[in-house]
Protein backbone atom coordinates (compact mmCIF):
# COMPACT_ATOMS: atom_id res chain seq x y z
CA UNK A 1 -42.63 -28.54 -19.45
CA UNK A 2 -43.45 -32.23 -20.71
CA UNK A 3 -47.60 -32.26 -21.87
CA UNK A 4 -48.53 -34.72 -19.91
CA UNK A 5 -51.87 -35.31 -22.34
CA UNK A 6 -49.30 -36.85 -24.56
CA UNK A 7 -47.70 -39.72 -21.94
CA UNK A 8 -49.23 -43.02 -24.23
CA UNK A 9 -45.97 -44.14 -25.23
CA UNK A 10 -44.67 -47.64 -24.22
CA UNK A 11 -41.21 -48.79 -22.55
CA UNK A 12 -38.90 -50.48 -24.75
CA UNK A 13 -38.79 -54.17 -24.31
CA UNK A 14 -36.32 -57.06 -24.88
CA UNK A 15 -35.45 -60.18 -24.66
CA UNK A 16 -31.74 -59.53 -24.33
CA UNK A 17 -30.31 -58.35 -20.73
CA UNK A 18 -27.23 -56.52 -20.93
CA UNK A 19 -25.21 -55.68 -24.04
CA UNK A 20 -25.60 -58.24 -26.66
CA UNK A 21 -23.47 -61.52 -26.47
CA UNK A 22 -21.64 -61.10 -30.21
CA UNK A 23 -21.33 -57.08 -29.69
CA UNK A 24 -17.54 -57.36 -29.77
CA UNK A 25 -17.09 -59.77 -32.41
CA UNK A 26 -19.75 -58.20 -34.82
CA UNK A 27 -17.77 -54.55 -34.51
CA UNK A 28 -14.76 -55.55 -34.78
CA UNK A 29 -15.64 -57.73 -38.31
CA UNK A 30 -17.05 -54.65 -39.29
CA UNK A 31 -13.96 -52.46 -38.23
CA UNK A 32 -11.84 -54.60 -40.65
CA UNK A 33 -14.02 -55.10 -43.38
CA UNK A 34 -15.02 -52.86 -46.55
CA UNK A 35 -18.64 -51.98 -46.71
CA UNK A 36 -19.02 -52.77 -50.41
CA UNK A 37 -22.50 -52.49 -51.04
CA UNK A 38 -24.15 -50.28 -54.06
CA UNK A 39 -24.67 -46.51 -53.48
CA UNK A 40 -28.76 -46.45 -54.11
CA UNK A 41 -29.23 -43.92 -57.26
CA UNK A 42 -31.56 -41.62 -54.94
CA UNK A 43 -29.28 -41.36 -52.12
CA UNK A 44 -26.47 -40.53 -54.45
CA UNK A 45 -28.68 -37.68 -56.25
CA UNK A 46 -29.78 -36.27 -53.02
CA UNK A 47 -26.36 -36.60 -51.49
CA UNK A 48 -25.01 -34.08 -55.04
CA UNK A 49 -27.23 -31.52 -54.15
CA UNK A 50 -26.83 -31.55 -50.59
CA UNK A 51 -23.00 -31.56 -51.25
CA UNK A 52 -23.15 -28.22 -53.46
CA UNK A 53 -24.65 -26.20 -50.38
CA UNK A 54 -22.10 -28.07 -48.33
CA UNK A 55 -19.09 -27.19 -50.48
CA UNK A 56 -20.62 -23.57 -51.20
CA UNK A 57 -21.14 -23.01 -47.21
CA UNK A 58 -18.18 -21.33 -45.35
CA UNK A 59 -19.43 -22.13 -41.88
CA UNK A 60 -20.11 -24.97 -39.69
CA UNK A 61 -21.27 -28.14 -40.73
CA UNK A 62 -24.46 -30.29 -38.47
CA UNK A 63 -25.24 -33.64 -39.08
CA UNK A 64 -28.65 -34.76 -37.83
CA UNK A 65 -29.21 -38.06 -38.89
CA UNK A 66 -32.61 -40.15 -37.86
CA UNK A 67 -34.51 -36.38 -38.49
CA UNK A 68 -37.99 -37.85 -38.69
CA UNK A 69 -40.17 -35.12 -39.20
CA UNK A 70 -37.37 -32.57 -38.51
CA UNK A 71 -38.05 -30.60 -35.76
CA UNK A 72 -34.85 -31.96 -34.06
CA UNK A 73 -33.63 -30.58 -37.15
CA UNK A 74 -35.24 -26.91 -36.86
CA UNK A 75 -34.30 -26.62 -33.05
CA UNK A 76 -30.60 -27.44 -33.79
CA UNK A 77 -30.40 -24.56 -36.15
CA UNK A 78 -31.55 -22.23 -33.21
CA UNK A 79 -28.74 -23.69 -30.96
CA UNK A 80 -26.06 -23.38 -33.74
CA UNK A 81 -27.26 -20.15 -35.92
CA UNK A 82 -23.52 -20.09 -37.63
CA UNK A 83 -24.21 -23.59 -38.75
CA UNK A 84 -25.64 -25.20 -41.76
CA UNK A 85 -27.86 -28.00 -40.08
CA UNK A 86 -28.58 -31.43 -42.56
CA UNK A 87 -31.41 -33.51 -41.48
CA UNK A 88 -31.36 -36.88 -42.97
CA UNK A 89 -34.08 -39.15 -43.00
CA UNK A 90 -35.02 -42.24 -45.03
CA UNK A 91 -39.17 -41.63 -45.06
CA UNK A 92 -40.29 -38.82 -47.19
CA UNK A 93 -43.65 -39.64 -44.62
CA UNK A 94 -42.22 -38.39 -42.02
CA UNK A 95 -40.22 -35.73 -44.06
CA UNK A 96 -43.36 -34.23 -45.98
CA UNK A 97 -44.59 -33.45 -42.30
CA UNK A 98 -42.33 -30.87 -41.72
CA UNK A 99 -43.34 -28.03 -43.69
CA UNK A 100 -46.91 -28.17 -42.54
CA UNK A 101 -46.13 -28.78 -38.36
CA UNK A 102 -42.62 -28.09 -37.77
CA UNK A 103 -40.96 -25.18 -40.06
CA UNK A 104 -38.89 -22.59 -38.90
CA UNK A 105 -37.53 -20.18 -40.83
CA UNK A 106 -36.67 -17.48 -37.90
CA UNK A 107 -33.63 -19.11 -36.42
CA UNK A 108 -30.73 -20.68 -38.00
CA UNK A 109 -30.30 -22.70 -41.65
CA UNK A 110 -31.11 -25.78 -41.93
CA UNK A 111 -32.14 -28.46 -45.02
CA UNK A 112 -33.65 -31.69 -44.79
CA UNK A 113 -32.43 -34.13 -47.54
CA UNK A 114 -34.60 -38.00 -47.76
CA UNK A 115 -31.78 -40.51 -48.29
CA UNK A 116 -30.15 -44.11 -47.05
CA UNK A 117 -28.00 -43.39 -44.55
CA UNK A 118 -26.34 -46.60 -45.11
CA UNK A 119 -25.01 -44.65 -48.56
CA UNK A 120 -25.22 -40.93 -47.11
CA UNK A 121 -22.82 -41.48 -44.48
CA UNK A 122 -20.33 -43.23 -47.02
CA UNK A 123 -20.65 -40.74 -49.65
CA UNK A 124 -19.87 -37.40 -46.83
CA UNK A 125 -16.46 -39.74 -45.76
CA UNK A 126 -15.40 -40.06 -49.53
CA UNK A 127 -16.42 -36.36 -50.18
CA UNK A 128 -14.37 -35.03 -46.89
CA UNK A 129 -17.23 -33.57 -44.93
CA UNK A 130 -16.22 -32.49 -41.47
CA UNK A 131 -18.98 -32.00 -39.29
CA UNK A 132 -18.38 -30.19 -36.23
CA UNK A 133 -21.38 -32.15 -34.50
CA UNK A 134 -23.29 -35.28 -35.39
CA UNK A 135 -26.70 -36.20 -33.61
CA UNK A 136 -28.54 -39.42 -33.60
CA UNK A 137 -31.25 -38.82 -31.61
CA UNK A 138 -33.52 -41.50 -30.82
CA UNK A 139 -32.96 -43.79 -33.72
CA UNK A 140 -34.95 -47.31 -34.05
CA UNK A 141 -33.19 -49.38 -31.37
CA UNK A 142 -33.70 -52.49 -32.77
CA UNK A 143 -34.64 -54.44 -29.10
CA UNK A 144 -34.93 -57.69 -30.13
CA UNK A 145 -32.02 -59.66 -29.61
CA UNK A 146 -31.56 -61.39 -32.82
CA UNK A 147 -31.82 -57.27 -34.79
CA UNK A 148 -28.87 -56.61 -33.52
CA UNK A 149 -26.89 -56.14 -36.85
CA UNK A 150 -29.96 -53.36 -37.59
CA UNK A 151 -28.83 -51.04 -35.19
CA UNK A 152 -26.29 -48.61 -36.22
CA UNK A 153 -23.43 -49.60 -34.13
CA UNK A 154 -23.94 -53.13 -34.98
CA UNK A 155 -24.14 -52.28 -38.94
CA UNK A 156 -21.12 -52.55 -41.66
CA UNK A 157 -21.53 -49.04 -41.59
CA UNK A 158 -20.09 -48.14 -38.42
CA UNK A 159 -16.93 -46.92 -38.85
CA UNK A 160 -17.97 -44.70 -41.24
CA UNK A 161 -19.80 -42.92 -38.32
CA UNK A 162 -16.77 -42.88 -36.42
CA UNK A 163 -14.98 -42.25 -39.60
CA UNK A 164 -16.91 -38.45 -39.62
CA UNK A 165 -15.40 -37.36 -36.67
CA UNK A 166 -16.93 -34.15 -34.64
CA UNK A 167 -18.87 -34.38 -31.71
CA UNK A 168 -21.19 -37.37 -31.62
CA UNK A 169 -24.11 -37.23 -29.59
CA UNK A 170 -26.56 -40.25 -29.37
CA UNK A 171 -29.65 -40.31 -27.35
CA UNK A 172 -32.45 -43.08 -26.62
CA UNK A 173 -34.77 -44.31 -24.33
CA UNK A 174 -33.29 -47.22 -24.57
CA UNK A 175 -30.25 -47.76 -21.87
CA UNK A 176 -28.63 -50.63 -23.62
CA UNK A 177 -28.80 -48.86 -27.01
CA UNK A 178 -26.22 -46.17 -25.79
CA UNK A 179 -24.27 -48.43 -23.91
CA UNK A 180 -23.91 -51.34 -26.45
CA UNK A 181 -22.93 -47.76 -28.98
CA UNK A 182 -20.54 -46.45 -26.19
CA UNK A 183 -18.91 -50.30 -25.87
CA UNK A 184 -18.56 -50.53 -30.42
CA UNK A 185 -16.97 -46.63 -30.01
CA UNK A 186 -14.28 -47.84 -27.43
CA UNK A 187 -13.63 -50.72 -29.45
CA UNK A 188 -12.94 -48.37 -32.16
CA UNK A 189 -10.29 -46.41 -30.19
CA UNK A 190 -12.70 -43.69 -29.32
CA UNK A 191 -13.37 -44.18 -25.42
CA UNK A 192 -17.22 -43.09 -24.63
CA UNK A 193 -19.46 -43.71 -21.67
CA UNK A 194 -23.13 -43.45 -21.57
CA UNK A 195 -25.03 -41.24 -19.39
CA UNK A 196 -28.49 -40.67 -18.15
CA UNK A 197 -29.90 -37.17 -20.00
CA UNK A 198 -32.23 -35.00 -18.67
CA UNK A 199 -33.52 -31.22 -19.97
CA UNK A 200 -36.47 -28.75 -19.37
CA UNK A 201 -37.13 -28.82 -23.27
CA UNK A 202 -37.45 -31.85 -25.83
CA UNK A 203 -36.12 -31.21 -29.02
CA UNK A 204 -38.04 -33.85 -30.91
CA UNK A 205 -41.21 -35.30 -30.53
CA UNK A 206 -40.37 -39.17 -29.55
CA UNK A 207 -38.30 -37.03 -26.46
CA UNK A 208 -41.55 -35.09 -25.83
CA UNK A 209 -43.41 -38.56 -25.91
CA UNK A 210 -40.82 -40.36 -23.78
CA UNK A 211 -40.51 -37.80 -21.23
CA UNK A 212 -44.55 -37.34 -21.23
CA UNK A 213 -44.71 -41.11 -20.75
CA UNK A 214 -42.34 -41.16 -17.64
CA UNK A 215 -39.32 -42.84 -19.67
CA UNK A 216 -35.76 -41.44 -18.83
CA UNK A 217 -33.24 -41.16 -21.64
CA UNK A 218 -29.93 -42.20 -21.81
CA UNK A 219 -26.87 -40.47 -24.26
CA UNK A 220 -23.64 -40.34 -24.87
CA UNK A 221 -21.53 -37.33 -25.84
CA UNK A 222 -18.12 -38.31 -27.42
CA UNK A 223 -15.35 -35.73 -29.60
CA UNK A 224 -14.34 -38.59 -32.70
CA UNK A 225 -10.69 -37.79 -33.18
């Protein structure tokens, strides 16, 4: 049940109606373009040790990237207790919350690495990771019209998102997040529709404050081949 005590969270607001005017020719430039920018130091040490467990690990492989403080994280190990779940996250402030609210150690594996995903991404393409699932789950949408390179479908990194394969799943609160992502995955031959979400049982805390707030979410599930 959504805690209603916790409904202060506002609507998302724009000044763009509909999906953004350059969508099409900002993903396709990015769809036939190299991303050639510097792996950060950090992200590449975090991604090594991550990448030992991975290679060391016989079983499924979970992607969730946008973790925040993890709990996401945590309650997609209980849903896939075969799995080895990877939280990524670029703020060790939201990341050093964890441990102290959200641990669970009962249920499933799970790690939670702090790194770019910008680089992280790249780095699990060129090392041949194969994650059964991928979740972006409530990421920054970016509303303002003139952001809309910030947002991950609108970003050089794309493809290497699509590039991952496995089940993506994105989520927001934002309708015209998950459509504008469902429009830049059809564009890159991988046909996706968005659809509005609803479940008894938030799995991170922006759902729980969404949901508590009377905001609907939208998502799209999609198989990358």
């Amino acid at each position: 049940m959504v805690d209603k005590s916790a409904a202060n969270s506002r609507s998302v607001t724009s000044n763009q109606a509909g999906l953004h005017e350059k969508l099409d020719e900002i993903v396709r430039t990015h769809l036939q373009s190299a991303f050639l920018k510097p792996i950060a130091q950090h992200t590449q040490a975090a991604f090594d040790e991550v990448n030992q467990r991975v290679q060391a690990f016989a079983g499924p492989i979970i992607l969730d990237s946008c973790c925040g403080v993890g709990e996401s994280t945590a309650n997609l190990a209980k849903l896939h207790p075969d799995a080895l779940v990877i939280g990524i996250d670029k703020s060790a402030h939201r990341l050093d919350k964890h441990d102290v609210e959200y641990q669970q150690q009962e249920h499933g594996q799970y790690l939670l690495v702090r790194a770019d995903l910008n680089d992280f991404w790249r780095l699990a393409v060129a090392a041949g990771w194969q994650p059964t699932h991928h979740y972006l789950l409530y990421p920054n949408p970016w509303p303002k019209a003139k952001h809309v390179r910030r947002r991950w479908h609108g970003g050089a990194v794309f493809p290497y998102i699509v590039k991952l394969g496995g089940r993506l799943e994105v989520r927001s609160n934002w309708s015209t997040y998950v459509e504008e992502f469902a429009h830049a995955l059809t564009l890159a031959g991988q046909p996706a529709q968005a659809e509005p979400y609803h479940s008894d049982t938030a799995i991170t805390p922006f759902e729980r404050k969404y949901w508590a707030s009377g905001q609907s979410s939208t998502r799209l599930v999609v198989t990358l081949s």
